[in-house]
PDB file of N, CA and C in Angstrom:
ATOM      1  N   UNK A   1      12.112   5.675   4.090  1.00  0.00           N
ATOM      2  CA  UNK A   1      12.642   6.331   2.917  1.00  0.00           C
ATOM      3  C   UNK A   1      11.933   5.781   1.681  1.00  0.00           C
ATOM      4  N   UNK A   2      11.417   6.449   0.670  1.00  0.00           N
ATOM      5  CA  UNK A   2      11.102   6.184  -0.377  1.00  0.00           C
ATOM      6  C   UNK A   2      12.005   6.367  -1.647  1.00  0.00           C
ATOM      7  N   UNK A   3      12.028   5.124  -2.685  1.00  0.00           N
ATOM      8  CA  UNK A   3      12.904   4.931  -3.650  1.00  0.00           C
ATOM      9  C   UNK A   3      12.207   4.807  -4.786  1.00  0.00           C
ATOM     10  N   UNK A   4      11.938   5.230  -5.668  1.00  0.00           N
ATOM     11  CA  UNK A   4      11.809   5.505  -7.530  1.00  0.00           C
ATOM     12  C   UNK A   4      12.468   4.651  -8.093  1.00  0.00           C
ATOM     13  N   UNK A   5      12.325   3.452  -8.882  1.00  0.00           N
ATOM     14  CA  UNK A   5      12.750   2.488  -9.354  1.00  0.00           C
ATOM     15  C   UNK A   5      12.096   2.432 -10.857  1.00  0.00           C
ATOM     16  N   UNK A   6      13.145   2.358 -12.027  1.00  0.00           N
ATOM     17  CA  UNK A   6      12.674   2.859 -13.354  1.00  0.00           C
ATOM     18  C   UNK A   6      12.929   1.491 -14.279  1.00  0.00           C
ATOM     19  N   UNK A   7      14.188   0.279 -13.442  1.00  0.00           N
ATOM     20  CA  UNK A   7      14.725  -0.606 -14.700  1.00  0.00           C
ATOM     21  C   UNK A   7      14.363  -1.621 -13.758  1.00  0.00           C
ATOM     22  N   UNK A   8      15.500  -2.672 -13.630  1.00  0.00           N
ATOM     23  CA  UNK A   8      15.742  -3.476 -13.223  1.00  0.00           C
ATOM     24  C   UNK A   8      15.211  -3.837 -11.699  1.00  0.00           C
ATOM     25  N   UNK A   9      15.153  -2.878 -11.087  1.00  0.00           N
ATOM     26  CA  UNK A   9      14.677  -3.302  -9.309  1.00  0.00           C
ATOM     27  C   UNK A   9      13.109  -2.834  -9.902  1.00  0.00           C
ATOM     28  N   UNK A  10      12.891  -2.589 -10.407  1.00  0.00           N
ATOM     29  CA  UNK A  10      10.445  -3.032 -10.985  1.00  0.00           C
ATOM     30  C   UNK A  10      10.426  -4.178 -10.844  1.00  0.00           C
ATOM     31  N   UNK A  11       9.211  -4.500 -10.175  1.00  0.00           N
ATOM     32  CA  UNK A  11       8.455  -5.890 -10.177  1.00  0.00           C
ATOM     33  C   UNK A  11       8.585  -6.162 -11.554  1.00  0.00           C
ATOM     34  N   UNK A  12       8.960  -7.752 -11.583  1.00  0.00           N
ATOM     35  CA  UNK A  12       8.934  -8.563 -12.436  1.00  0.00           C
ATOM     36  C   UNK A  12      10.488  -8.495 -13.493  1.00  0.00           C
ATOM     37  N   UNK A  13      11.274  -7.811 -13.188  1.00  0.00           N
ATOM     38  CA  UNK A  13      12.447  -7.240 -13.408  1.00  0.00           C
ATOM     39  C   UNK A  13      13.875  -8.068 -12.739  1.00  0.00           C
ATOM     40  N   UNK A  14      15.024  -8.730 -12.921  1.00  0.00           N
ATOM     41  CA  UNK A  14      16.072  -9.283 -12.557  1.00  0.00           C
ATOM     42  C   UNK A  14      16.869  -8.622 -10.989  1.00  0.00           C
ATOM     43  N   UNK A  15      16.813  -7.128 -10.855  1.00  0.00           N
ATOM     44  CA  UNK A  15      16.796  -7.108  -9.438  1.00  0.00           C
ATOM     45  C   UNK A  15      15.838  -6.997  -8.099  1.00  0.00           C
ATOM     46  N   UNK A  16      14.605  -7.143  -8.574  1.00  0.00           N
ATOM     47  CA  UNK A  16      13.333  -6.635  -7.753  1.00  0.00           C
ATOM     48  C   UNK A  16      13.431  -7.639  -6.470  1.00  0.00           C
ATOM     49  N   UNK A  17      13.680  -8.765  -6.739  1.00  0.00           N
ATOM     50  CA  UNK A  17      14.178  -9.442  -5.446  1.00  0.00           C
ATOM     51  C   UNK A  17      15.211  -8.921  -4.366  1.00  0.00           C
ATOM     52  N   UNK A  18      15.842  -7.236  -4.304  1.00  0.00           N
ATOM     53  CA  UNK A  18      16.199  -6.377  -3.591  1.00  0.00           C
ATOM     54  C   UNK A  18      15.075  -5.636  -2.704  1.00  0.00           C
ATOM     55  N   UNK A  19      14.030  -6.111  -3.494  1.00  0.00           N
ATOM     56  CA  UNK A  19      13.093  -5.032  -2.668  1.00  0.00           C
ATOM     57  C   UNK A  19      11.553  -5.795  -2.030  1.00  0.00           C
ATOM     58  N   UNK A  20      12.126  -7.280  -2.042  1.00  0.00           N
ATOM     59  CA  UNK A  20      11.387  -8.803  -1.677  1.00  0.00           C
ATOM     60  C   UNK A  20      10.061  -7.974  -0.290  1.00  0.00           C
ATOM     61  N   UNK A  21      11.249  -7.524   0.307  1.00  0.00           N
ATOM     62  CA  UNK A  21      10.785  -7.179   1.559  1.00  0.00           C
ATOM     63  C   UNK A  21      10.327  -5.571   1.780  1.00  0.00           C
ATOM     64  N   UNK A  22      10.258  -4.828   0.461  1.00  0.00           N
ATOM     65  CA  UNK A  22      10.010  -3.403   0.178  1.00  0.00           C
ATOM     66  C   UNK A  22       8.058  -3.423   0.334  1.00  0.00           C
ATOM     67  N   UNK A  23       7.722  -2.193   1.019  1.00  0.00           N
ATOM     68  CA  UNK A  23       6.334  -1.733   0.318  1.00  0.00           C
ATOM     69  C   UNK A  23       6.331  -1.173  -0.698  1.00  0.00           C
ATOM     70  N   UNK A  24       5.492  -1.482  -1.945  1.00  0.00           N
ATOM     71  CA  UNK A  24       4.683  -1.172  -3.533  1.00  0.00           C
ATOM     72  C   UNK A  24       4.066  -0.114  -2.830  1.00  0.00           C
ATOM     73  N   UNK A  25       4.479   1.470  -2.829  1.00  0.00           N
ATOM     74  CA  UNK A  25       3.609   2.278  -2.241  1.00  0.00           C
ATOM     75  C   UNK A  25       2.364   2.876  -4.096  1.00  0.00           C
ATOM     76  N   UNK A  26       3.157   3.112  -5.129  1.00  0.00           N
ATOM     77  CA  UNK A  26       2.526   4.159  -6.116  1.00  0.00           C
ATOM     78  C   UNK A  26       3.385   3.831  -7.455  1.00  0.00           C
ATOM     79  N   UNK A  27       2.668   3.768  -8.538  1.00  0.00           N
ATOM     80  CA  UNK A  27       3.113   3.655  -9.708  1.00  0.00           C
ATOM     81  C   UNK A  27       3.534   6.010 -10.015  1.00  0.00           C
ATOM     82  N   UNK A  28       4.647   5.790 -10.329  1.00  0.00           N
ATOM     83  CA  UNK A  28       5.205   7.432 -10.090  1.00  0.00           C
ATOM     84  C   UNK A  28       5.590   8.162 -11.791  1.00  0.00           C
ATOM     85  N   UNK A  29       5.368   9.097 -11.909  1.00  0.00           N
ATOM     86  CA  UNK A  29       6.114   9.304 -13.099  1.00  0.00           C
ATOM     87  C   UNK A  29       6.943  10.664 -12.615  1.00  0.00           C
ATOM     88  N   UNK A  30       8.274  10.883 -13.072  1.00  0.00           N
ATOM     89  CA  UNK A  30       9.482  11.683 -12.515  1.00  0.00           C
ATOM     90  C   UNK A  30       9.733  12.074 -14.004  1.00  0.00           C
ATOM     91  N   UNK A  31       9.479  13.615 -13.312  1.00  0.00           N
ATOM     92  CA  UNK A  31       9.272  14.714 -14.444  1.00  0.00           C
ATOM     93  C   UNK A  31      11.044  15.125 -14.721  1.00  0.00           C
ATOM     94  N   UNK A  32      11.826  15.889 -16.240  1.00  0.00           N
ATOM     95  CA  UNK A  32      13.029  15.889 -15.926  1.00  0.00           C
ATOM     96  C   UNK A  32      14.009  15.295 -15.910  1.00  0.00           C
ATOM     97  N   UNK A  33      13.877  14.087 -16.342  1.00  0.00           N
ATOM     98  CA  UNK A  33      14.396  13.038 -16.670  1.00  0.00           C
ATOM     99  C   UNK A  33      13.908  12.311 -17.758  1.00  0.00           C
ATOM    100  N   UNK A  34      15.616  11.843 -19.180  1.00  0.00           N
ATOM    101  CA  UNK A  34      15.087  10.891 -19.543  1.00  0.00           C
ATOM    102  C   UNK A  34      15.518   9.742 -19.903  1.00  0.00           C
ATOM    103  N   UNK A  35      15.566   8.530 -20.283  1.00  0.00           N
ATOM    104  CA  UNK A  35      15.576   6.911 -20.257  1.00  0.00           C
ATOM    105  C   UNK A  35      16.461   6.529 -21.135  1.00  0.00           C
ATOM    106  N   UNK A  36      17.446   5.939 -20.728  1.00  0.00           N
ATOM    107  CA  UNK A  36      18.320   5.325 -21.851  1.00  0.00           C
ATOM    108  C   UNK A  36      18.548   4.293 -21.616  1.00  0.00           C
ATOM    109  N   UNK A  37      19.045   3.193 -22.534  1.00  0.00           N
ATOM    110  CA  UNK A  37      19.088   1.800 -22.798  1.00  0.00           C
ATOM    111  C   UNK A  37      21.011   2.248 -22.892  1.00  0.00           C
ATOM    112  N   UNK A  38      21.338   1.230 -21.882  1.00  0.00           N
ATOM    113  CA  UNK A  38      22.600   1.364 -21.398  1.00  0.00           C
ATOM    114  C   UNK A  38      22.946   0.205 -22.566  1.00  0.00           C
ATOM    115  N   UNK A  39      22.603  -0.659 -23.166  1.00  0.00           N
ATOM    116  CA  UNK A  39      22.975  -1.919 -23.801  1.00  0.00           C
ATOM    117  C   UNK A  39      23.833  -3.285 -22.760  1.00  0.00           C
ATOM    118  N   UNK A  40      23.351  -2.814 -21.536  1.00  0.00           N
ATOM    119  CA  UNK A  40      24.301  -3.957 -20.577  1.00  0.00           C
ATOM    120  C   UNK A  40      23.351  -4.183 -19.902  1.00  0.00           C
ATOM    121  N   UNK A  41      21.644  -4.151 -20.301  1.00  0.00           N
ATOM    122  CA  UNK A  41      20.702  -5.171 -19.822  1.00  0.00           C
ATOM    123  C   UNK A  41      19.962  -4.170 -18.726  1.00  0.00           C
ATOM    124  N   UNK A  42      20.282  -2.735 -18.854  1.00  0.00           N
ATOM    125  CA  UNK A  42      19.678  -2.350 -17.652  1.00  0.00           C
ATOM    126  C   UNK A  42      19.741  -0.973 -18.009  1.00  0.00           C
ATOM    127  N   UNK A  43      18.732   0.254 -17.805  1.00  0.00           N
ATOM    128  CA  UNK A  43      18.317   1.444 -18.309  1.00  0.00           C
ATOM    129  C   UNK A  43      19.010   2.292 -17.047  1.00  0.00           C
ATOM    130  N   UNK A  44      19.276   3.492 -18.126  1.00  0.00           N
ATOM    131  CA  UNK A  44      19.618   4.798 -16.940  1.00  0.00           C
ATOM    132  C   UNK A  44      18.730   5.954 -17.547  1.00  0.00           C
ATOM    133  N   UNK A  45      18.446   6.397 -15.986  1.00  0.00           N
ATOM    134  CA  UNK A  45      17.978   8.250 -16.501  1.00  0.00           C
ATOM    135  C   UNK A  45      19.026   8.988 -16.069  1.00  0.00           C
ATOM    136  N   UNK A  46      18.579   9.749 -17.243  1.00  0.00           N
ATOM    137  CA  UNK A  46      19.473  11.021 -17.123  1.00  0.00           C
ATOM    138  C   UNK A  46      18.985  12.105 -16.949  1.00  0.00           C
ATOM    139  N   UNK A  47      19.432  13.431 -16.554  1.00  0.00           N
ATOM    140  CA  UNK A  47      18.422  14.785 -16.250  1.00  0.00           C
ATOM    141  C   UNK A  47      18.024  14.965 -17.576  1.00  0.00           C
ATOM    142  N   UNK A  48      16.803  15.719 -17.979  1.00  0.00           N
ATOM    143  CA  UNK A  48      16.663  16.556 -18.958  1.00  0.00           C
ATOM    144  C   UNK A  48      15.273  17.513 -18.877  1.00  0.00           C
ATOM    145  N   UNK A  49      15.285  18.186 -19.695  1.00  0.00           N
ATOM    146  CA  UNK A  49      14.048  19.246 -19.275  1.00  0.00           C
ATOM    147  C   UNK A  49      13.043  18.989 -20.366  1.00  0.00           C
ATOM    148  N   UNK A  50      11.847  18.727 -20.067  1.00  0.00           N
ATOM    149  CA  UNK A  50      10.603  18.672 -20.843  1.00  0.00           C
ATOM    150  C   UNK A  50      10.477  16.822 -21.023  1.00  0.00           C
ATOM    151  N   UNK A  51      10.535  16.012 -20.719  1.00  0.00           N
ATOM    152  CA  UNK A  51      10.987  14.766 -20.375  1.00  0.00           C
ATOM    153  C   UNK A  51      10.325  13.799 -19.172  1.00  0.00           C
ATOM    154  N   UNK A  52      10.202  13.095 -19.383  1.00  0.00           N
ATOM    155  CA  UNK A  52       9.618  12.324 -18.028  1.00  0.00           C
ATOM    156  C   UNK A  52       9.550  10.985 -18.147  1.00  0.00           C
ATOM    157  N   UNK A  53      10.130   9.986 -17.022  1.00  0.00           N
ATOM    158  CA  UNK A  53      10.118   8.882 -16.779  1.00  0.00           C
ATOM    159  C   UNK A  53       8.901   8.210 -15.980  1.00  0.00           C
ATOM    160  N   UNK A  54       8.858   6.461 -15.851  1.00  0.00           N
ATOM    161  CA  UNK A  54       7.573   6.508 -15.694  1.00  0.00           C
ATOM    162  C   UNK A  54       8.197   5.025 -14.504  1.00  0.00           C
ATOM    163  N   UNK A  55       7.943   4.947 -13.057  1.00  0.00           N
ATOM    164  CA  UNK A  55       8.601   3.959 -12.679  1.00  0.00           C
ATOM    165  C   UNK A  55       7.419   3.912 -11.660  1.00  0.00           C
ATOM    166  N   UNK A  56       8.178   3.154 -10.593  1.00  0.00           N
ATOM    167  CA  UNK A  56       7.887   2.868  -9.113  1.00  0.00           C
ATOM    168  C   UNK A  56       7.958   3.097  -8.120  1.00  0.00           C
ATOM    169  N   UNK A  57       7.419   3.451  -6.744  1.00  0.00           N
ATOM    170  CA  UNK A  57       7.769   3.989  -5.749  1.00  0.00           C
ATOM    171  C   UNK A  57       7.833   2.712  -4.536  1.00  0.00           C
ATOM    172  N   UNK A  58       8.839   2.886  -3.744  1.00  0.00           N
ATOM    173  CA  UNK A  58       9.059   1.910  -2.710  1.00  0.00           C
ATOM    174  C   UNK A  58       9.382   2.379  -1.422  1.00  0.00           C
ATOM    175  N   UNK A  59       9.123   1.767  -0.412  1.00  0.00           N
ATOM    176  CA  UNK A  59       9.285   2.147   0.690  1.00  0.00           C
ATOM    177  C   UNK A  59      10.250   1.112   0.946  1.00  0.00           C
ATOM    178  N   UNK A  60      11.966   1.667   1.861  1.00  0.00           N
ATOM    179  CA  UNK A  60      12.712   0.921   2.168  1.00  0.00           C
ATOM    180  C   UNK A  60      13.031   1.467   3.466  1.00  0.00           C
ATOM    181  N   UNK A  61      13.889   0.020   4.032  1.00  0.00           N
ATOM    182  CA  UNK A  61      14.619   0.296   4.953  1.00  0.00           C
ATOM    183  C   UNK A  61      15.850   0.847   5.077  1.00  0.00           C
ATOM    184  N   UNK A  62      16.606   1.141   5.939  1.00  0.00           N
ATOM    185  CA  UNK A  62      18.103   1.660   6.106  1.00  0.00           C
ATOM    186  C   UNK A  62      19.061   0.594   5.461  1.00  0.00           C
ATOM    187  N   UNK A  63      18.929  -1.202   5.402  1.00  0.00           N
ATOM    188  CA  UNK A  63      19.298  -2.162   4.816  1.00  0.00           C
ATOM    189  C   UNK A  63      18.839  -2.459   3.790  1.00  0.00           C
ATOM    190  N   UNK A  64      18.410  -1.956   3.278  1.00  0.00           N
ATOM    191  CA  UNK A  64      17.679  -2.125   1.518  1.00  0.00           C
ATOM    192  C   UNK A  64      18.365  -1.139   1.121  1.00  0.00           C
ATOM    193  N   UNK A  65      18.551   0.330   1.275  1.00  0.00           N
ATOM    194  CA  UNK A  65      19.071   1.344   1.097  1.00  0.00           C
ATOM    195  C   UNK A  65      20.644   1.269   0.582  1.00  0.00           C
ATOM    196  N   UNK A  66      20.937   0.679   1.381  1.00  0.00           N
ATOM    197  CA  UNK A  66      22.348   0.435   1.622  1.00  0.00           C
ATOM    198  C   UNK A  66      22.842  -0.663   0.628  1.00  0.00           C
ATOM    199  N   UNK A  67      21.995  -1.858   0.522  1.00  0.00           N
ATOM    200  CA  UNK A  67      22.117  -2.441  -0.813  1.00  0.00           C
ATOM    201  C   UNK A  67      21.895  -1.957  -2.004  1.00  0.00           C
ATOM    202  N   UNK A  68      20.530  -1.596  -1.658  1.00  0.00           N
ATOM    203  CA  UNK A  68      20.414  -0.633  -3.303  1.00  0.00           C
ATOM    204  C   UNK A  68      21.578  -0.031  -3.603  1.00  0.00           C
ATOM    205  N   UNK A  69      21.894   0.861  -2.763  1.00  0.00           N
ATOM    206  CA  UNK A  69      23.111   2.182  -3.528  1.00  0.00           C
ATOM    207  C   UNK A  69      24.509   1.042  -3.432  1.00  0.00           C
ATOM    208  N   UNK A  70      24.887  -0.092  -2.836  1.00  0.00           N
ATOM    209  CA  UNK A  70      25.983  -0.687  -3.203  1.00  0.00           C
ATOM    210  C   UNK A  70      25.838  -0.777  -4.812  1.00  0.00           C
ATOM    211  N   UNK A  71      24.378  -1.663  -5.309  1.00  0.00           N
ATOM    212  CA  UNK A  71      23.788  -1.900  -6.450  1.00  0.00           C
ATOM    213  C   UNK A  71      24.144  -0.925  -7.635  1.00  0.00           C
ATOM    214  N   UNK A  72      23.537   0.025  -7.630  1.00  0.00           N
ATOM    215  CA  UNK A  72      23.656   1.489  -7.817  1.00  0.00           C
ATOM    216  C   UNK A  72      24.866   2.129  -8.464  1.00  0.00           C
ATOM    217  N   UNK A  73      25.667   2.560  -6.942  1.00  0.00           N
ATOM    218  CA  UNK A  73      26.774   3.441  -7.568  1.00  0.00           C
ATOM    219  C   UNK A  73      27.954   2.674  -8.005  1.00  0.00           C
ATOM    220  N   UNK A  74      27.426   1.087  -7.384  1.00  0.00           N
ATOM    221  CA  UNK A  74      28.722   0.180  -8.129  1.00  0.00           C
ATOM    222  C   UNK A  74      28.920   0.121  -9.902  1.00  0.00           C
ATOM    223  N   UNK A  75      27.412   0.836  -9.987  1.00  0.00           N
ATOM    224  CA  UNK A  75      27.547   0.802 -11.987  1.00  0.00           C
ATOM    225  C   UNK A  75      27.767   2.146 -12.309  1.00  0.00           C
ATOM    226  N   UNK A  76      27.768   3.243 -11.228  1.00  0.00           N
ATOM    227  CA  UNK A  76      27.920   4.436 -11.974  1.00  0.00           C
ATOM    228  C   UNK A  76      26.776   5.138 -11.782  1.00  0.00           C
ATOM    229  N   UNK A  77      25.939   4.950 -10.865  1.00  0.00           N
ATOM    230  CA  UNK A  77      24.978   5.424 -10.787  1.00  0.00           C
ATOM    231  C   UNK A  77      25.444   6.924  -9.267  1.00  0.00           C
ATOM    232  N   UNK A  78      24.810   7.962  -9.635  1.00  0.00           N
ATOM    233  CA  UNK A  78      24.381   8.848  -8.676  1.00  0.00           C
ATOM    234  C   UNK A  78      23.069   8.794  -7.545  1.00  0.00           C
ATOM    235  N   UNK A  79      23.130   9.362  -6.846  1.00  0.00           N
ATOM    236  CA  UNK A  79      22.067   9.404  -6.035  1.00  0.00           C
ATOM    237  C   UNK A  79      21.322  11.243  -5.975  1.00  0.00           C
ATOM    238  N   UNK A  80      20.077  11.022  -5.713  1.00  0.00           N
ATOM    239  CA  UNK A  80      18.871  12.606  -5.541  1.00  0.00           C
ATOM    240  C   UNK A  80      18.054  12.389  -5.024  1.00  0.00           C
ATOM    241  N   UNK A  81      17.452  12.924  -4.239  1.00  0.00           N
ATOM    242  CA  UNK A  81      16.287  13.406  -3.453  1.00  0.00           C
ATOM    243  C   UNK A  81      15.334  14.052  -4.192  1.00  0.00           C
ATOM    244  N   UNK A  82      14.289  14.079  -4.546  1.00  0.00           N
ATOM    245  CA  UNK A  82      13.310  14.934  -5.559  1.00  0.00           C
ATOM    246  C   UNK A  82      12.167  14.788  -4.825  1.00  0.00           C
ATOM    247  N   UNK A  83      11.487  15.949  -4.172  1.00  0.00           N
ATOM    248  CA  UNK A  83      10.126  15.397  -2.985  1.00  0.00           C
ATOM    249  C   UNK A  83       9.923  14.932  -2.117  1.00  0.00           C
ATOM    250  N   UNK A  84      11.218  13.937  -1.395  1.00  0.00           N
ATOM    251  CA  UNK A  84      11.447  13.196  -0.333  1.00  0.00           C
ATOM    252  C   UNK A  84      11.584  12.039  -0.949  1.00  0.00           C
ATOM    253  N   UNK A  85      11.741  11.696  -2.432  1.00  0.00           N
ATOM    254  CA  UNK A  85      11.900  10.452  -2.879  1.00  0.00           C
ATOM    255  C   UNK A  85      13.303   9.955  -3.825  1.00  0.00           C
ATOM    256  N   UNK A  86      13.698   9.285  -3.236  1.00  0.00           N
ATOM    257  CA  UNK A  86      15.485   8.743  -4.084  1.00  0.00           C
ATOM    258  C   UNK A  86      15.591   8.435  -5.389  1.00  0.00           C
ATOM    259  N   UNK A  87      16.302   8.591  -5.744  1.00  0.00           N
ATOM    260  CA  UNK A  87      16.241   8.151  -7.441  1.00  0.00           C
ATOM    261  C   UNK A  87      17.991   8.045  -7.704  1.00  0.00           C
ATOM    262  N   UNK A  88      18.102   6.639  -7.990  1.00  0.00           N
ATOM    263  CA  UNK A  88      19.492   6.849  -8.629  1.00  0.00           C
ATOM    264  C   UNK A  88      19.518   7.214 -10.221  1.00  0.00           C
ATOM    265  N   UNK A  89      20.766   7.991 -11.160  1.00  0.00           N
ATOM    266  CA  UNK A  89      20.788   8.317 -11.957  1.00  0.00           C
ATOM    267  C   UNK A  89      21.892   8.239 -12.568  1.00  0.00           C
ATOM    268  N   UNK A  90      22.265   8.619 -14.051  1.00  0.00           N
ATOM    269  CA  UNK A  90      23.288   8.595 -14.509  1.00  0.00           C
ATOM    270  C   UNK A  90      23.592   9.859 -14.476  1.00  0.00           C
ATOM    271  N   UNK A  91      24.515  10.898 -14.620  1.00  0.00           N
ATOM    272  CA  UNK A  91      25.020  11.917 -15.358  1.00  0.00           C
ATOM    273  C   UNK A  91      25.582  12.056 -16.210  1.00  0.00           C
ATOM    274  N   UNK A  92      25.232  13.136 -17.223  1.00  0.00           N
ATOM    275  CA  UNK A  92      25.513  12.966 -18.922  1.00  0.00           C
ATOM    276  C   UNK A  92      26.701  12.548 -19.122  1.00  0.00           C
ATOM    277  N   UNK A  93      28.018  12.975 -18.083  1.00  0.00           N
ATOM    278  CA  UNK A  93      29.273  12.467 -18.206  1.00  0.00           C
ATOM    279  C   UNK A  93      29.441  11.363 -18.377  1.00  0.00           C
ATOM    280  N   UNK A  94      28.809  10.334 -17.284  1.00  0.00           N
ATOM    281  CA  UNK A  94      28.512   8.784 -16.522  1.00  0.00           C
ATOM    282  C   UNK A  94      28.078   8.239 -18.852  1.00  0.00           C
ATOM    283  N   UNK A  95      26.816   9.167 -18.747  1.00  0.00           N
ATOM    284  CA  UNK A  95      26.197   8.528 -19.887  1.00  0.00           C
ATOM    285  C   UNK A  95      27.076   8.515 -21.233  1.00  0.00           C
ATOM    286  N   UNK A  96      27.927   9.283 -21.118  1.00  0.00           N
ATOM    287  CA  UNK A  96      29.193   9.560 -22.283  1.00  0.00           C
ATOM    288  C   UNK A  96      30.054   8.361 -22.593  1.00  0.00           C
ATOM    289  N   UNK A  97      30.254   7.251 -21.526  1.00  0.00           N
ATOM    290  CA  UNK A  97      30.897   6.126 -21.400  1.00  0.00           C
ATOM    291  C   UNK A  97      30.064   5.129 -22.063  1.00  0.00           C
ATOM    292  N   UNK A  98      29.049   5.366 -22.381  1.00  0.00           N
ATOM    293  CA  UNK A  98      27.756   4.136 -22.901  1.00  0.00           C
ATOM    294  C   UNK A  98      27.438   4.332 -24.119  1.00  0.00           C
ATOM    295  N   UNK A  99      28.948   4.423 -25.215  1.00  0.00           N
ATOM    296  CA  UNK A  99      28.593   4.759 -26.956  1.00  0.00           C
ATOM    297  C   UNK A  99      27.511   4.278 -27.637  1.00  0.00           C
ATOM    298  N   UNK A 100      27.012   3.449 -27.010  1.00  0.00           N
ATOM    299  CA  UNK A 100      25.838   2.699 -27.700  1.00  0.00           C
ATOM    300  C   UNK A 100      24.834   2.965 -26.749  1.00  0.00           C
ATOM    301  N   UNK A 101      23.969   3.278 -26.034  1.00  0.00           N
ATOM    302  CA  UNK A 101      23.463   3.614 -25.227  1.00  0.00           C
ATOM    303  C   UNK A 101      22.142   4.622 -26.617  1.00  0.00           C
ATOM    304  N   UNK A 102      21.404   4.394 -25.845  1.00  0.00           N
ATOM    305  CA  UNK A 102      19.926   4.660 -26.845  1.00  0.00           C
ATOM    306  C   UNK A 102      19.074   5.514 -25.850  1.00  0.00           C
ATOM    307  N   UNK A 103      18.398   6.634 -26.507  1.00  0.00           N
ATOM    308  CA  UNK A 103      17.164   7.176 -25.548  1.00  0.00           C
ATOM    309  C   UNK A 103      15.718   6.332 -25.861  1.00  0.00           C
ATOM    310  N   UNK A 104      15.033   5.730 -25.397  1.00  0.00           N
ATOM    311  CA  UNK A 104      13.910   4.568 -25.147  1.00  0.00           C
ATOM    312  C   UNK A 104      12.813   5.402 -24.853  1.00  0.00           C
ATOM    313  N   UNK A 105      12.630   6.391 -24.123  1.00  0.00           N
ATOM    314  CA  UNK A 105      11.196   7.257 -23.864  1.00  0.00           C
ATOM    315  C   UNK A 105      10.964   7.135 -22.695  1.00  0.00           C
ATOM    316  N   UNK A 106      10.008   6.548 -22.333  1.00  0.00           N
ATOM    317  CA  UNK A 106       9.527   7.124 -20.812  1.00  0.00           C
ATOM    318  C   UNK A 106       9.182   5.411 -19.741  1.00  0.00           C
ATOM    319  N   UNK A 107       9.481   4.508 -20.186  1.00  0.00           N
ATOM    320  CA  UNK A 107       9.552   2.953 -19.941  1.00  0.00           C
ATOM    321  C   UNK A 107      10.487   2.165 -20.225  1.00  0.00           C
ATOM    322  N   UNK A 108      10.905   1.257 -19.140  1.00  0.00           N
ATOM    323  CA  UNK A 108      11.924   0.277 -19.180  1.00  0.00           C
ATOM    324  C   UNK A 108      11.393  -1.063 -19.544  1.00  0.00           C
TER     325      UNK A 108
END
């Protein structure tokens, strides 16, 4: 399975040690999405049209997976498929809870 990683699980980033044991397949950019600064140390995308984020692609296992999305939807995060590749996300609702929350552009 391949995973799209935009904040915190990127090399050199506070969760990337989730993905210790991941393959670095492609630096990705995910069209349709865009970047917000949650103010709690860690970015969400959100859908949008004309927009594009700029992350990472990983190859995981069924146990990376499974951590990740504990990771994930424990903050509110959604899950998508786009190409055969995962991407967790916020939804504008999700993003409605984050009054301070900033759009940042296309990098975490």
């Amino acid at each position: 399975m391949k995973l799209f990683v935009y904040g915190s699980l990127k090399k050199g980033e506070y969760n990337h040690f989730l993905l210790r044991n991941s393959k670095f397949l492609y630096k990705q950019t995910m069209v349709d999405f865009t970047l917000y600064d949650t103010t709690y140390g860690y970015p969400a995308a959100v859908q949008s049209k004309d927009n594009y984020i700029v992350g990472e692609v990983y190859e995981i296992t069924p146990d990376v997976y499974r951590t990740v999305k504990n990771l994930e939807t424990g903050a509110g995060y959604e899950e998508m498929v786009i190409d055969d590749t995962l991407i967790f996300y916020f939804s504008k609702e999700t993003l409605e809870h984050y009054s301070f929350a900033k759009e940042i552009g296309d990098i975490w």
